[in-house]
PDB file of N, CA and C in Angstrom:
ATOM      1  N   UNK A   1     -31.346  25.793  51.657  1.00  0.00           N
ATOM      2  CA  UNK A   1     -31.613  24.657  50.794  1.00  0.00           C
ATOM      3  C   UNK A   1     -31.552  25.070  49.321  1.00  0.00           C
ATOM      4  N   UNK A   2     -31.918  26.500  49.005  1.00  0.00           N
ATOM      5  CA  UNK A   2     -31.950  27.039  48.105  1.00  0.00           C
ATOM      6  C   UNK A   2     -30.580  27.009  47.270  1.00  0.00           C
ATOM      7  N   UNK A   3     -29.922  27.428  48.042  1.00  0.00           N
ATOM      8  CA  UNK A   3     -28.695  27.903  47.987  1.00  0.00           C
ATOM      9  C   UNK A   3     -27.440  26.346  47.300  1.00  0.00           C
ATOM     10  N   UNK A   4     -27.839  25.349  47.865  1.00  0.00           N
ATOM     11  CA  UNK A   4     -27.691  24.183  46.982  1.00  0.00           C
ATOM     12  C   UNK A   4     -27.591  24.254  45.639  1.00  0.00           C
ATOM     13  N   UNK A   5     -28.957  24.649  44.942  1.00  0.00           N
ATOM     14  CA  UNK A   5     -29.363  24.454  43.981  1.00  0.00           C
ATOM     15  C   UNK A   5     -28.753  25.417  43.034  1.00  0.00           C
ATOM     16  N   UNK A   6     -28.594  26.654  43.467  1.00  0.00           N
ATOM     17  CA  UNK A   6     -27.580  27.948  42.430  1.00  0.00           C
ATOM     18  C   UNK A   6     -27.206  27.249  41.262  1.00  0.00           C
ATOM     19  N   UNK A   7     -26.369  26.798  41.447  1.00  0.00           N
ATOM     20  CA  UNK A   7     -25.093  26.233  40.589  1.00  0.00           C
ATOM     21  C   UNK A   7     -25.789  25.531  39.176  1.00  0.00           C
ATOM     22  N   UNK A   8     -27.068  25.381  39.698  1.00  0.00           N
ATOM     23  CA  UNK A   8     -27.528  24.227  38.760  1.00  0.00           C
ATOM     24  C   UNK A   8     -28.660  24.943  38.187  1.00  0.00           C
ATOM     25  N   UNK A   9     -29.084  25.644  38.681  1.00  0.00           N
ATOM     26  CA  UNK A   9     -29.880  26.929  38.041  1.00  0.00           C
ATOM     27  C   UNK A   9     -29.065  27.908  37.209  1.00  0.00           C
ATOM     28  N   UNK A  10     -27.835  28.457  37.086  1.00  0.00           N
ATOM     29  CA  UNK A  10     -27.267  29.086  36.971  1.00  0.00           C
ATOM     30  C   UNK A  10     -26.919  28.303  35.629  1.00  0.00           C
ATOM     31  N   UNK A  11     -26.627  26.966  35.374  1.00  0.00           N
ATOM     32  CA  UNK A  11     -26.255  26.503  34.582  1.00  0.00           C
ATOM     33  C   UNK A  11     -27.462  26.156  33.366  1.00  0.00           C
ATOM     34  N   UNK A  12     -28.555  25.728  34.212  1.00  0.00           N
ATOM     35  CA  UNK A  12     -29.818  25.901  33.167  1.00  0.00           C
ATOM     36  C   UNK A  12     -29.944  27.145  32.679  1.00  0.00           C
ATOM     37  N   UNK A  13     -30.502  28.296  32.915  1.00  0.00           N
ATOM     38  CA  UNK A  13     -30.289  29.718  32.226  1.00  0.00           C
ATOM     39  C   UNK A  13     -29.098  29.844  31.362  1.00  0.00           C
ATOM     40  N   UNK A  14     -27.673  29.238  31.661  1.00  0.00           N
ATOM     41  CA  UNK A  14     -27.141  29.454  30.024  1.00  0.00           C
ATOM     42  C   UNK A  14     -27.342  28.284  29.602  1.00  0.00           C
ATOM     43  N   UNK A  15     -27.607  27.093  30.070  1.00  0.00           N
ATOM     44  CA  UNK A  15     -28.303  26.325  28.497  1.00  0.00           C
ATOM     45  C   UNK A  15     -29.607  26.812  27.727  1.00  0.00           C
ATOM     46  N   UNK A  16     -30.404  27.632  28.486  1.00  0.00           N
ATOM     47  CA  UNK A  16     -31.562  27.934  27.798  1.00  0.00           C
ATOM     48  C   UNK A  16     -30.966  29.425  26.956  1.00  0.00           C
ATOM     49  N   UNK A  17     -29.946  29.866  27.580  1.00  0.00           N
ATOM     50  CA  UNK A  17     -30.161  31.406  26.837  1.00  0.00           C
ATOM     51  C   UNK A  17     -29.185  31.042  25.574  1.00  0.00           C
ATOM     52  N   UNK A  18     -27.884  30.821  25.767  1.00  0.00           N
ATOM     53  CA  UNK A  18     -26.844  30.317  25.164  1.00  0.00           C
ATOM     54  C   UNK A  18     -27.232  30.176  23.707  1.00  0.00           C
ATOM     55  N   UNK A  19     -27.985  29.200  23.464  1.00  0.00           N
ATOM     56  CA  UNK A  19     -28.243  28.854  22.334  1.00  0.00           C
ATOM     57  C   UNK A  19     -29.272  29.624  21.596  1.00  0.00           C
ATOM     58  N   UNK A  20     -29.909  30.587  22.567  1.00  0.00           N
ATOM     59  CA  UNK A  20     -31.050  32.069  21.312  1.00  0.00           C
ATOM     60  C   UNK A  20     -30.256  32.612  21.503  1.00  0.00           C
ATOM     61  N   UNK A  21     -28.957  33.166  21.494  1.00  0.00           N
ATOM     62  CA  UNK A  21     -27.726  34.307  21.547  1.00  0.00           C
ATOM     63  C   UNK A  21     -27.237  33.642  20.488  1.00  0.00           C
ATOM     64  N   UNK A  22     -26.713  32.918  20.333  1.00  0.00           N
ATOM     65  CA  UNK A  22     -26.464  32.368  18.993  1.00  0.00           C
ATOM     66  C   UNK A  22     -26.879  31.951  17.851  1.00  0.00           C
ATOM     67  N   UNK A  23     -27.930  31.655  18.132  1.00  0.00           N
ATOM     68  CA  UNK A  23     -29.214  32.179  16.661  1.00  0.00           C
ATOM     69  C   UNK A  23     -29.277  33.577  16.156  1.00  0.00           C
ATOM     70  N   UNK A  24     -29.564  33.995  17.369  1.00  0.00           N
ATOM     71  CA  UNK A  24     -30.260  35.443  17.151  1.00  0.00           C
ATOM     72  C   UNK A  24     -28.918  36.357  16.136  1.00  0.00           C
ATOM     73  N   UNK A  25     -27.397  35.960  17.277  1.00  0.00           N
ATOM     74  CA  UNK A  25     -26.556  36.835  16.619  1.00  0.00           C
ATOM     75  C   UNK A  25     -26.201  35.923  15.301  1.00  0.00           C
ATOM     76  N   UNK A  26     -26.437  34.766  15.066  1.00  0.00           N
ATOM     77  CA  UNK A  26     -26.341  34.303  13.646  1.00  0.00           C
ATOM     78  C   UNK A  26     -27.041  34.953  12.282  1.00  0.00           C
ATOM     79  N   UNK A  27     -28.318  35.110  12.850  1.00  0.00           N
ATOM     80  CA  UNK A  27     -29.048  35.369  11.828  1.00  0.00           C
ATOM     81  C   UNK A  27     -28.603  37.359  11.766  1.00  0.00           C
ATOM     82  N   UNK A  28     -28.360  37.843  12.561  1.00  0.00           N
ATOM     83  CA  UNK A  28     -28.159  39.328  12.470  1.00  0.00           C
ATOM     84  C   UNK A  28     -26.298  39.119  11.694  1.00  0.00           C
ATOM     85  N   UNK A  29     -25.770  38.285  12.193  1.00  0.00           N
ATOM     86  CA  UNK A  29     -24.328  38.774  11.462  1.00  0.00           C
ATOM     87  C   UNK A  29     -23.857  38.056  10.626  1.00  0.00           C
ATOM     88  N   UNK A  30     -24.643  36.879  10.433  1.00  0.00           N
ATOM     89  CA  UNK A  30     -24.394  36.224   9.155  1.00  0.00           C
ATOM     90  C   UNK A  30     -24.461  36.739   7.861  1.00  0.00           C
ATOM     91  N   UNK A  31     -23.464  36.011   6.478  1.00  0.00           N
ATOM     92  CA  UNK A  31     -23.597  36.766   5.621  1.00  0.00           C
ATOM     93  C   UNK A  31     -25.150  36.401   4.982  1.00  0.00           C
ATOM     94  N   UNK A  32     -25.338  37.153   4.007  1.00  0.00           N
ATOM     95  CA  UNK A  32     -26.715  37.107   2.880  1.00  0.00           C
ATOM     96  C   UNK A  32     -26.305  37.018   1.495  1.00  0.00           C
ATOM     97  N   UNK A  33     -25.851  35.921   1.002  1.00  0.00           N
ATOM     98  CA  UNK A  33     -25.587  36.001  -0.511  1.00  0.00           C
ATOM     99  C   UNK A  33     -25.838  34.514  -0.856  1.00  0.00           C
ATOM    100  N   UNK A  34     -26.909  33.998  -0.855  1.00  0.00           N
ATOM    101  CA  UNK A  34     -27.268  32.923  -1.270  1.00  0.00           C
ATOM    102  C   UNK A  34     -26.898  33.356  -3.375  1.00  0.00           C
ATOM    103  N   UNK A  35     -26.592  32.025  -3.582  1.00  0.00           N
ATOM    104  CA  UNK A  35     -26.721  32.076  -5.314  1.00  0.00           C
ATOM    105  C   UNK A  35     -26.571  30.118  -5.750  1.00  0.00           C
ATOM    106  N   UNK A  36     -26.685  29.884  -7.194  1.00  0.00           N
ATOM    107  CA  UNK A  36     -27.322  29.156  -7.306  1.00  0.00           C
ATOM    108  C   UNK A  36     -26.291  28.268  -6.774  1.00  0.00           C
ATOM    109  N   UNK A  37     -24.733  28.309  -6.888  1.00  0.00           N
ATOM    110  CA  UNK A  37     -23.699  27.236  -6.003  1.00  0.00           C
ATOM    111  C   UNK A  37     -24.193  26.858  -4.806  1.00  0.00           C
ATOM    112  N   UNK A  38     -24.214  27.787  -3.970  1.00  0.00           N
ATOM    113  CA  UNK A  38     -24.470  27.756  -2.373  1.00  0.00           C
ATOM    114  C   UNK A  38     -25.849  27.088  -2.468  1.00  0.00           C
ATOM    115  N   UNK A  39     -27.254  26.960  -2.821  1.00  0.00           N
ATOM    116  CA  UNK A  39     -28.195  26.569  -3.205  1.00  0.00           C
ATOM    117  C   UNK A  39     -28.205  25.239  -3.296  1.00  0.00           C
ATOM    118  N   UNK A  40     -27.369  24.549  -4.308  1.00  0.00           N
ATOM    119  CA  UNK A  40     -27.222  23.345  -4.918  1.00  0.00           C
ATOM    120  C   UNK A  40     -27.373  22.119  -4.030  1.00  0.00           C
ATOM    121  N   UNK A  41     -27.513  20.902  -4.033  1.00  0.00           N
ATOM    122  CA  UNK A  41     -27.750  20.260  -3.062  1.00  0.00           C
ATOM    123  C   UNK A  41     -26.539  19.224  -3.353  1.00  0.00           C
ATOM    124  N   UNK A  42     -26.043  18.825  -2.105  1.00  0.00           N
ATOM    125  CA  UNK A  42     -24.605  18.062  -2.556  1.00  0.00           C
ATOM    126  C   UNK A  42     -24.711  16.533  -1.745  1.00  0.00           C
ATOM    127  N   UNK A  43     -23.978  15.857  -1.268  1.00  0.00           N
ATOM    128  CA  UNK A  43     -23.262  14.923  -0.535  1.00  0.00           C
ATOM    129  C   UNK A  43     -22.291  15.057  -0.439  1.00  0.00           C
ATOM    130  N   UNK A  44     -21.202  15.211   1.059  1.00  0.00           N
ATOM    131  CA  UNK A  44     -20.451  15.316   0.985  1.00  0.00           C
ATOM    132  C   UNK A  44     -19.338  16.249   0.323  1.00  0.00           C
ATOM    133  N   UNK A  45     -19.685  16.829  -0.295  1.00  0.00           N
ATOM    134  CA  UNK A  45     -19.108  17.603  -0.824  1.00  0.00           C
ATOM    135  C   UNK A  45     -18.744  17.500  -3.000  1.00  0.00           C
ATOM    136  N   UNK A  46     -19.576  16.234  -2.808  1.00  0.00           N
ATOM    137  CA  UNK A  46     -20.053  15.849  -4.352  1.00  0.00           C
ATOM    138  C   UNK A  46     -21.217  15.759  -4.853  1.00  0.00           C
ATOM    139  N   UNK A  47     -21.497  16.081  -6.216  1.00  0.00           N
ATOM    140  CA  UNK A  47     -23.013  16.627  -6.970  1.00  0.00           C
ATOM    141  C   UNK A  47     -23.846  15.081  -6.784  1.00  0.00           C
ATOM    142  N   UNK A  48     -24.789  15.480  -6.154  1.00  0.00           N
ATOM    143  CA  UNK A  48     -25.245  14.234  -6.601  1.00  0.00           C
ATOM    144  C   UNK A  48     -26.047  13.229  -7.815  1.00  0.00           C
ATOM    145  N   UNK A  49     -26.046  12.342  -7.835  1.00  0.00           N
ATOM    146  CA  UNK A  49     -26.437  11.345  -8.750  1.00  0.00           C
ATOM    147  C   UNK A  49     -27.665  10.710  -8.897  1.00  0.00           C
ATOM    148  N   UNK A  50     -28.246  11.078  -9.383  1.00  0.00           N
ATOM    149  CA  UNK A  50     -30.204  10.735  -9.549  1.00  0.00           C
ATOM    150  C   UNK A  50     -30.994  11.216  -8.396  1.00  0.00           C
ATOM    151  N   UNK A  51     -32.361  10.508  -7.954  1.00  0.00           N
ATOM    152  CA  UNK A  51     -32.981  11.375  -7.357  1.00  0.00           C
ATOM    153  C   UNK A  51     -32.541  11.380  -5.946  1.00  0.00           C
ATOM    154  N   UNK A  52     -32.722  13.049  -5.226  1.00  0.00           N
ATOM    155  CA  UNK A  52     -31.784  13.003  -4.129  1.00  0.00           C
ATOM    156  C   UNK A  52     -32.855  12.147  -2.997  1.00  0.00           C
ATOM    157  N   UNK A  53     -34.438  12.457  -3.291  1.00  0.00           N
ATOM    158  CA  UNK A  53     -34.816  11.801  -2.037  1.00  0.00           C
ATOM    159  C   UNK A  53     -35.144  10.141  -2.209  1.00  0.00           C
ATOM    160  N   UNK A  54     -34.969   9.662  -1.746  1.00  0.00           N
ATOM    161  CA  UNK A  54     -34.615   8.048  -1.028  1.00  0.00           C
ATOM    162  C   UNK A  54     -35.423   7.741  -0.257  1.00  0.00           C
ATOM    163  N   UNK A  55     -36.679   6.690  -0.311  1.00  0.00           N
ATOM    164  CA  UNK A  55     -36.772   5.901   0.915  1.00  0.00           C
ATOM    165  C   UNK A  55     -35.916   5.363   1.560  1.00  0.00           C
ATOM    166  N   UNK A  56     -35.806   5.058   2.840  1.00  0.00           N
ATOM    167  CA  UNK A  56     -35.050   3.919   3.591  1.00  0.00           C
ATOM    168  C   UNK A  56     -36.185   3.060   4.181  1.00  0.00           C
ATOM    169  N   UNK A  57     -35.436   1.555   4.556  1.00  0.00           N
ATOM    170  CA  UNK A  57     -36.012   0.908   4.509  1.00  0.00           C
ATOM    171  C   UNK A  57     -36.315   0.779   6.278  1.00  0.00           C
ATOM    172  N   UNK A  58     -37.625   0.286   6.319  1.00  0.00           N
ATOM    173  CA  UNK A  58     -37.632   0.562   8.042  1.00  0.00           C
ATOM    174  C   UNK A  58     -36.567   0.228   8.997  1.00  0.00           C
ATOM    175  N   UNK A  59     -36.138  -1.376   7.940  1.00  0.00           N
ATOM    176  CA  UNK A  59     -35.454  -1.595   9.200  1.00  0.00           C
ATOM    177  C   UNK A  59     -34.044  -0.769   9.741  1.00  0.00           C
ATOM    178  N   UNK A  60     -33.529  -0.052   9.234  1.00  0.00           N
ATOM    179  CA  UNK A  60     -32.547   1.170   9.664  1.00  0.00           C
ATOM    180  C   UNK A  60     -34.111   2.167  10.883  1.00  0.00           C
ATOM    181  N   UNK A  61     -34.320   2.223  10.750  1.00  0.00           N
ATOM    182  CA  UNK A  61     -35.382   2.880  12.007  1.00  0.00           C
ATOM    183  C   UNK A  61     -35.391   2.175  13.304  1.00  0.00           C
ATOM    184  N   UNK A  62     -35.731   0.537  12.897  1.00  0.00           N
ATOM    185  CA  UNK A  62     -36.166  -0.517  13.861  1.00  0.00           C
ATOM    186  C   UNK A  62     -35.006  -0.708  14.860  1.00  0.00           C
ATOM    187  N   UNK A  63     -33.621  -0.853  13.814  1.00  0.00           N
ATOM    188  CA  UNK A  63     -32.712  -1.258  14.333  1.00  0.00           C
ATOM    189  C   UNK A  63     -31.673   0.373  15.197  1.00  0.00           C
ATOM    190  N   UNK A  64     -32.366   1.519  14.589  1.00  0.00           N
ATOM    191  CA  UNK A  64     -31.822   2.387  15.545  1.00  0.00           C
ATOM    192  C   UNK A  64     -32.452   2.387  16.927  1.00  0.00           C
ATOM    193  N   UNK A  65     -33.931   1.874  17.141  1.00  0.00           N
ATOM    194  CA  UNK A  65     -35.003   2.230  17.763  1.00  0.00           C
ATOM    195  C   UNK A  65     -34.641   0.837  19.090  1.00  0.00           C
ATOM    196  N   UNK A  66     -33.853  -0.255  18.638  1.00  0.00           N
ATOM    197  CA  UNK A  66     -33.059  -1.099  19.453  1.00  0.00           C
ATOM    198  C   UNK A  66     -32.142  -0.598  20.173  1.00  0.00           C
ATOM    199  N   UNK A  67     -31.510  -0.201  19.596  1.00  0.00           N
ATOM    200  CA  UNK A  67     -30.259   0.347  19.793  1.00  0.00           C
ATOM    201  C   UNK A  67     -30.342   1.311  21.198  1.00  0.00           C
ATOM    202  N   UNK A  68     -31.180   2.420  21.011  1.00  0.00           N
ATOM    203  CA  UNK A  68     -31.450   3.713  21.889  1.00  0.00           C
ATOM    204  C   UNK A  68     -32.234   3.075  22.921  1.00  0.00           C
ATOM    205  N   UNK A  69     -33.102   1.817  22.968  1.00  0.00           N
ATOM    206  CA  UNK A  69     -33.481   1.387  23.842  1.00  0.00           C
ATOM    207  C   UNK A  69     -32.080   0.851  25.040  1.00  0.00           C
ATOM    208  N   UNK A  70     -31.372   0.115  23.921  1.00  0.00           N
ATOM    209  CA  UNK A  70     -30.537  -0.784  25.059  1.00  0.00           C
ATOM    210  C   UNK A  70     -29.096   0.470  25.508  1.00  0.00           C
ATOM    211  N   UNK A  71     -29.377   1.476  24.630  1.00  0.00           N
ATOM    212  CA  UNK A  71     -28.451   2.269  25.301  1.00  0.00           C
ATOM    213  C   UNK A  71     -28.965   3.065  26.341  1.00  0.00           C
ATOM    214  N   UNK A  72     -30.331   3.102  26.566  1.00  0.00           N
ATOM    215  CA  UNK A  72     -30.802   3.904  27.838  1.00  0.00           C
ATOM    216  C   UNK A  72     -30.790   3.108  28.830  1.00  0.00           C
ATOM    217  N   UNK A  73     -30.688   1.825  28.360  1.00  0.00           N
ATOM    218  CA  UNK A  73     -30.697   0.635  29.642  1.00  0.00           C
ATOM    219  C   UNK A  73     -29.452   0.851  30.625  1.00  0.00           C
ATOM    220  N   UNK A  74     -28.023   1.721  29.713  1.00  0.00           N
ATOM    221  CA  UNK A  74     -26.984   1.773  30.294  1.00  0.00           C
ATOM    222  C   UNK A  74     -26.981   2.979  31.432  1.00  0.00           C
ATOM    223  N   UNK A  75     -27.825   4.186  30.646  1.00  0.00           N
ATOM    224  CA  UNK A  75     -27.648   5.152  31.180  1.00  0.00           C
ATOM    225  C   UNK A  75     -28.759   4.760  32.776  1.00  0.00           C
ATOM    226  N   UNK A  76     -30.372   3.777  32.400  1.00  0.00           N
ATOM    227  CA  UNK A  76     -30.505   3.628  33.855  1.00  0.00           C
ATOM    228  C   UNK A  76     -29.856   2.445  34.877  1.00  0.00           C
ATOM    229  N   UNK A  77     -28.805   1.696  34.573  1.00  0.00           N
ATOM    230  CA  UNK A  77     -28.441   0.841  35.381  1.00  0.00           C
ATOM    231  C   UNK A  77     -27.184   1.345  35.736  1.00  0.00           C
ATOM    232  N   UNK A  78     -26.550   2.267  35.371  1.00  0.00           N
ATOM    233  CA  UNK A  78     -25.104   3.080  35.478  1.00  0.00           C
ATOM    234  C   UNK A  78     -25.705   3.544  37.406  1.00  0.00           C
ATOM    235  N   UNK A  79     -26.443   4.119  37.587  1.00  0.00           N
ATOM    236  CA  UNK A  79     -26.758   4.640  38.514  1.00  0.00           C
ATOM    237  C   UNK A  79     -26.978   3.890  39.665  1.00  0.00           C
ATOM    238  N   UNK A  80     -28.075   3.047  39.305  1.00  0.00           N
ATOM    239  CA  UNK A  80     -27.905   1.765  40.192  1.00  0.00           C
ATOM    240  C   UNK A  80     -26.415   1.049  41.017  1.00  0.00           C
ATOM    241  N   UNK A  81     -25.873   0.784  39.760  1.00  0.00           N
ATOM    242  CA  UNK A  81     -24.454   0.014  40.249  1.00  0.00           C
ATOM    243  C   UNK A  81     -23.899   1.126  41.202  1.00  0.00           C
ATOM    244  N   UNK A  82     -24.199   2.525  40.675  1.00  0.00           N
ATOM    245  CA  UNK A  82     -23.060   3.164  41.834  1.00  0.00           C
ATOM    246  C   UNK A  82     -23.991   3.400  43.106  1.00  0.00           C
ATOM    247  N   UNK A  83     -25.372   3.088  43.004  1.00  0.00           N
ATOM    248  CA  UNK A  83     -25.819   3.160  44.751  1.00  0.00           C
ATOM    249  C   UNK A  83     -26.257   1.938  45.365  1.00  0.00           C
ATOM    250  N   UNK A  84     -25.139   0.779  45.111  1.00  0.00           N
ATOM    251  CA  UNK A  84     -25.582  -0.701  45.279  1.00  0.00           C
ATOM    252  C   UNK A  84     -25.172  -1.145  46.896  1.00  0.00           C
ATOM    253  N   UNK A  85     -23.887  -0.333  46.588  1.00  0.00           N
ATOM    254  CA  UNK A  85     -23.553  -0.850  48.503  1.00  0.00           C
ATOM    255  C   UNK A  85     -23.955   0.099  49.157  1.00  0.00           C
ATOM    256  N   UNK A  86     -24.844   0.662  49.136  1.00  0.00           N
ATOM    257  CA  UNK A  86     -25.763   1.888  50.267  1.00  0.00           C
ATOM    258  C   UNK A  86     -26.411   1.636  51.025  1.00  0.00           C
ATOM    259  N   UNK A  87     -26.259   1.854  52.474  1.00  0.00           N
ATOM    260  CA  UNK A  87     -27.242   0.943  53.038  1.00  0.00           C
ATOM    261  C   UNK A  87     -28.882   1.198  52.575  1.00  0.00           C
ATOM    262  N   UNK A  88     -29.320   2.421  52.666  1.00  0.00           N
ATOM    263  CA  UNK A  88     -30.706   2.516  52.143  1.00  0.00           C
ATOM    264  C   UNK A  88     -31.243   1.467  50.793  1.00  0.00           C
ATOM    265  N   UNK A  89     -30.349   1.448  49.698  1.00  0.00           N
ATOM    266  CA  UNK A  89     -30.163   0.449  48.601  1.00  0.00           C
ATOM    267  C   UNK A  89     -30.761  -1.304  49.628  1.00  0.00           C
ATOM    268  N   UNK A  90     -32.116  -1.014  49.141  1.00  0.00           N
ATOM    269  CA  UNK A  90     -32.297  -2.379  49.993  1.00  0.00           C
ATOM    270  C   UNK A  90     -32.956  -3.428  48.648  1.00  0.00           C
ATOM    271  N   UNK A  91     -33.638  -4.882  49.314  1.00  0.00           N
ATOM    272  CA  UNK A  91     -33.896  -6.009  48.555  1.00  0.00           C
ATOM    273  C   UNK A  91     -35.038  -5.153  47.080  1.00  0.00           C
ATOM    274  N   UNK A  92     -35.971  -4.380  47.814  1.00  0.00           N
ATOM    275  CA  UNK A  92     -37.265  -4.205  46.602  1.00  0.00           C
ATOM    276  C   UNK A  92     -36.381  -3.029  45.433  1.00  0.00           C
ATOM    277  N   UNK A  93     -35.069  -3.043  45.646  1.00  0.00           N
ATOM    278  CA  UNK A  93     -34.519  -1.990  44.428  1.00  0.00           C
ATOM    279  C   UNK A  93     -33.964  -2.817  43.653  1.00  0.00           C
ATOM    280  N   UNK A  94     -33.249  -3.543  44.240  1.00  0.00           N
ATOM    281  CA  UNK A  94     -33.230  -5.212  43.664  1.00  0.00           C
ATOM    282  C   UNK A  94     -34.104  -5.829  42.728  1.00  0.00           C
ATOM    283  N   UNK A  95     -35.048  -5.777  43.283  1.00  0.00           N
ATOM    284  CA  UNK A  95     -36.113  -6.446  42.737  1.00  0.00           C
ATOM    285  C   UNK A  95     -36.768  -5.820  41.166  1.00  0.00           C
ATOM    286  N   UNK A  96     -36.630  -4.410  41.602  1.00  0.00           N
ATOM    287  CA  UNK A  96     -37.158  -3.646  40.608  1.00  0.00           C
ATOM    288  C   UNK A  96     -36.043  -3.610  39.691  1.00  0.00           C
ATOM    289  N   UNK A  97     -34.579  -3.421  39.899  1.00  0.00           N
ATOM    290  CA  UNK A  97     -33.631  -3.557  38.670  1.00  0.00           C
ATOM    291  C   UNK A  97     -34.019  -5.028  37.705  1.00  0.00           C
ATOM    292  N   UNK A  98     -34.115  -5.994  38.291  1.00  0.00           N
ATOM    293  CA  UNK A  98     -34.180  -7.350  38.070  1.00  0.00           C
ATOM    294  C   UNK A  98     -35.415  -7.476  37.070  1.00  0.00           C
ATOM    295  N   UNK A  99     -36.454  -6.379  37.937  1.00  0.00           N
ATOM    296  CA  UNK A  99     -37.748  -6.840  36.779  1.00  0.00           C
ATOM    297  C   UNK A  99     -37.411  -5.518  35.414  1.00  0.00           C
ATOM    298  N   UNK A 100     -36.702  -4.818  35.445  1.00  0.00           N
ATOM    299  CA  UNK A 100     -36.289  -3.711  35.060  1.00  0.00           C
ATOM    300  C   UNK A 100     -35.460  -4.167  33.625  1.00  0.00           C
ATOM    301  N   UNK A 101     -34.185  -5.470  34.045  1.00  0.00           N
ATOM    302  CA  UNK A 101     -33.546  -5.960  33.277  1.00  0.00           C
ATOM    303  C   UNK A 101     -34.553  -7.157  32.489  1.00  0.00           C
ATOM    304  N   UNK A 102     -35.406  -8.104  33.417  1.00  0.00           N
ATOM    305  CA  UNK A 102     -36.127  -8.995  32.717  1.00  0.00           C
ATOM    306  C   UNK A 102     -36.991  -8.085  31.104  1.00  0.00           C
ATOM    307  N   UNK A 103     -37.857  -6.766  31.941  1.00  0.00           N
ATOM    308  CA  UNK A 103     -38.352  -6.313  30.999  1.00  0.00           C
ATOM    309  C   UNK A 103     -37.758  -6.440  29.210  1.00  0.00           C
ATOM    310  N   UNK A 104     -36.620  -5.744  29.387  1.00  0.00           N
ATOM    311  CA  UNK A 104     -35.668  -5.344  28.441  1.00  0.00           C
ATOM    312  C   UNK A 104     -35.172  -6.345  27.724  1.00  0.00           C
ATOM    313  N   UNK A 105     -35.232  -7.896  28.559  1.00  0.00           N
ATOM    314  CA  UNK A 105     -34.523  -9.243  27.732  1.00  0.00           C
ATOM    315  C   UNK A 105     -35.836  -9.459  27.256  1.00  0.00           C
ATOM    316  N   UNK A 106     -37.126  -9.313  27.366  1.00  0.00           N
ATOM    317  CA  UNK A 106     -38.149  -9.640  26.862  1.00  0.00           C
ATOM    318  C   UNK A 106     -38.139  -9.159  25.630  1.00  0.00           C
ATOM    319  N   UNK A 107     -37.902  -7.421  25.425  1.00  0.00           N
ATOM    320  CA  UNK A 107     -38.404  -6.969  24.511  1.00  0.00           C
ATOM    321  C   UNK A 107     -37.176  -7.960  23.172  1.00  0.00           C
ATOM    322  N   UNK A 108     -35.949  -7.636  23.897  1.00  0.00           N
ATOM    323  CA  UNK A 108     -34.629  -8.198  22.761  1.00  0.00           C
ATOM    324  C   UNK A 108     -35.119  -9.280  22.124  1.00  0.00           C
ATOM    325  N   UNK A 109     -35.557 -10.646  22.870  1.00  0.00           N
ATOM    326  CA  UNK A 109     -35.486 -11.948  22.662  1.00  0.00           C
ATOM    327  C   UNK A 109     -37.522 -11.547  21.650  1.00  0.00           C
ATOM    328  N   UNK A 110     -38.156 -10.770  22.237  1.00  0.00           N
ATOM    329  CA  UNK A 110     -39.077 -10.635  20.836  1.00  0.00           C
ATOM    330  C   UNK A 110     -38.823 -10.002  19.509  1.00  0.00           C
ATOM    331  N   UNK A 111     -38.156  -8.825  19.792  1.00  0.00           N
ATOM    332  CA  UNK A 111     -37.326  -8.466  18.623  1.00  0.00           C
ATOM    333  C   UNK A 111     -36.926  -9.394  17.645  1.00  0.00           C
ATOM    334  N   UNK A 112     -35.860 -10.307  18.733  1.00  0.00           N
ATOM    335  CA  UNK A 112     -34.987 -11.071  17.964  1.00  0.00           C
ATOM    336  C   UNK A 112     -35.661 -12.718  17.278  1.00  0.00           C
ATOM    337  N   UNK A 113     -36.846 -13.388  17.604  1.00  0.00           N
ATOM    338  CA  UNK A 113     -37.556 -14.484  17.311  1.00  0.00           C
ATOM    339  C   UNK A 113     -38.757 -13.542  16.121  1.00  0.00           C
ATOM    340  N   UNK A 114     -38.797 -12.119  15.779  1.00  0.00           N
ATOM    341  CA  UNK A 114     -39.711 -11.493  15.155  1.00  0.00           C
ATOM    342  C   UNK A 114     -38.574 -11.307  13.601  1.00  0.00           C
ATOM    343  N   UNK A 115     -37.272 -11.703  13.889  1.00  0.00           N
ATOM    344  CA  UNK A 115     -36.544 -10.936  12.599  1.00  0.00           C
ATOM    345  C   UNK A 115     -35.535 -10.013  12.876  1.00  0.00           C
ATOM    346  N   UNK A 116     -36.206  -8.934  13.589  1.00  0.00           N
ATOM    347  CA  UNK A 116     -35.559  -7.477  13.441  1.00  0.00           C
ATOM    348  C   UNK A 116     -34.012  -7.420  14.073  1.00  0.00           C
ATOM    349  N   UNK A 117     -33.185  -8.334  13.886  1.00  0.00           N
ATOM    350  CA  UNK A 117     -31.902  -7.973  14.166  1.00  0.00           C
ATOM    351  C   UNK A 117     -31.380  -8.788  13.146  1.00  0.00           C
ATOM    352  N   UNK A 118     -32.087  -9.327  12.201  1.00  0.00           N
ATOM    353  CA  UNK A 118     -31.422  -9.787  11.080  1.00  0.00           C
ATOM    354  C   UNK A 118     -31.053  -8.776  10.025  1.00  0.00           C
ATOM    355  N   UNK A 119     -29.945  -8.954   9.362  1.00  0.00           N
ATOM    356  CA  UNK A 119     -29.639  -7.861   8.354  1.00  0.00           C
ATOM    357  C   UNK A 119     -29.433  -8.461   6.926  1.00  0.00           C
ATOM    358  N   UNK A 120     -30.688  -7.992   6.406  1.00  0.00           N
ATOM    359  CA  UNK A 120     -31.273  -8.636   5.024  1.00  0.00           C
ATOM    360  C   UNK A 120     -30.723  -7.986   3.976  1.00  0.00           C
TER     361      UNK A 120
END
């Protein structure tokens, strides 16, 4: 049963190591010559123009915070659709997608009678 799983263990250990091997050898073989160019703070690749830090206004937060909701909605109903004609796939999974999707039109349609998909 173990033996299943290898592949996927094998693959977690280089996502976990992978990325401190590449720090580690970053910071050991990278160069060291910071000066005041390299320092400077830019945009894009141009100086910038008055003060660099900026509020933003929530609603760029609100409206990302929509967004990542209804895009996880994809990533959990993607799964569903592909175990729909299964026989085990019975009525109460149904049921639970359904209250699953109601949830989610709730939150939109309060969102959306509250403002927050208007762009002011």
């Amino acid at each position: 049963m173990l033996l299943k799983y290898a592949f996927i263990f094998i693959l977690s250990g280089f996502a976990l190591v992978l990325p401190l091997v590449s720090i580690v050898a970053g910071a050991i073989l990278g160069p060291r010559k910071p000066d005041p160019v390299k320092n400077d703070i830019y945009e894009s690749g141009l100086n910038t123009i008055g003060d660099t830090w900026i509020q933003f206004r929530a609603q760029f937060y609100l409206i990302g915070l929509v967004f990542l909701v209804f895009d996880l909605e994809v990533v959990f109903l993607y799964p569903i659709a592909m175990a729909y004609g299964r026989p085990e796939f019975g009525m109460a999974a149904v049921l639970v997608t359904l209250l699953f999707m109601a949830l989610l039109i709730v939150g939109l349609v309060y969102d959306w009678r509250k403002g927050g998909l208007e762009w002011q």
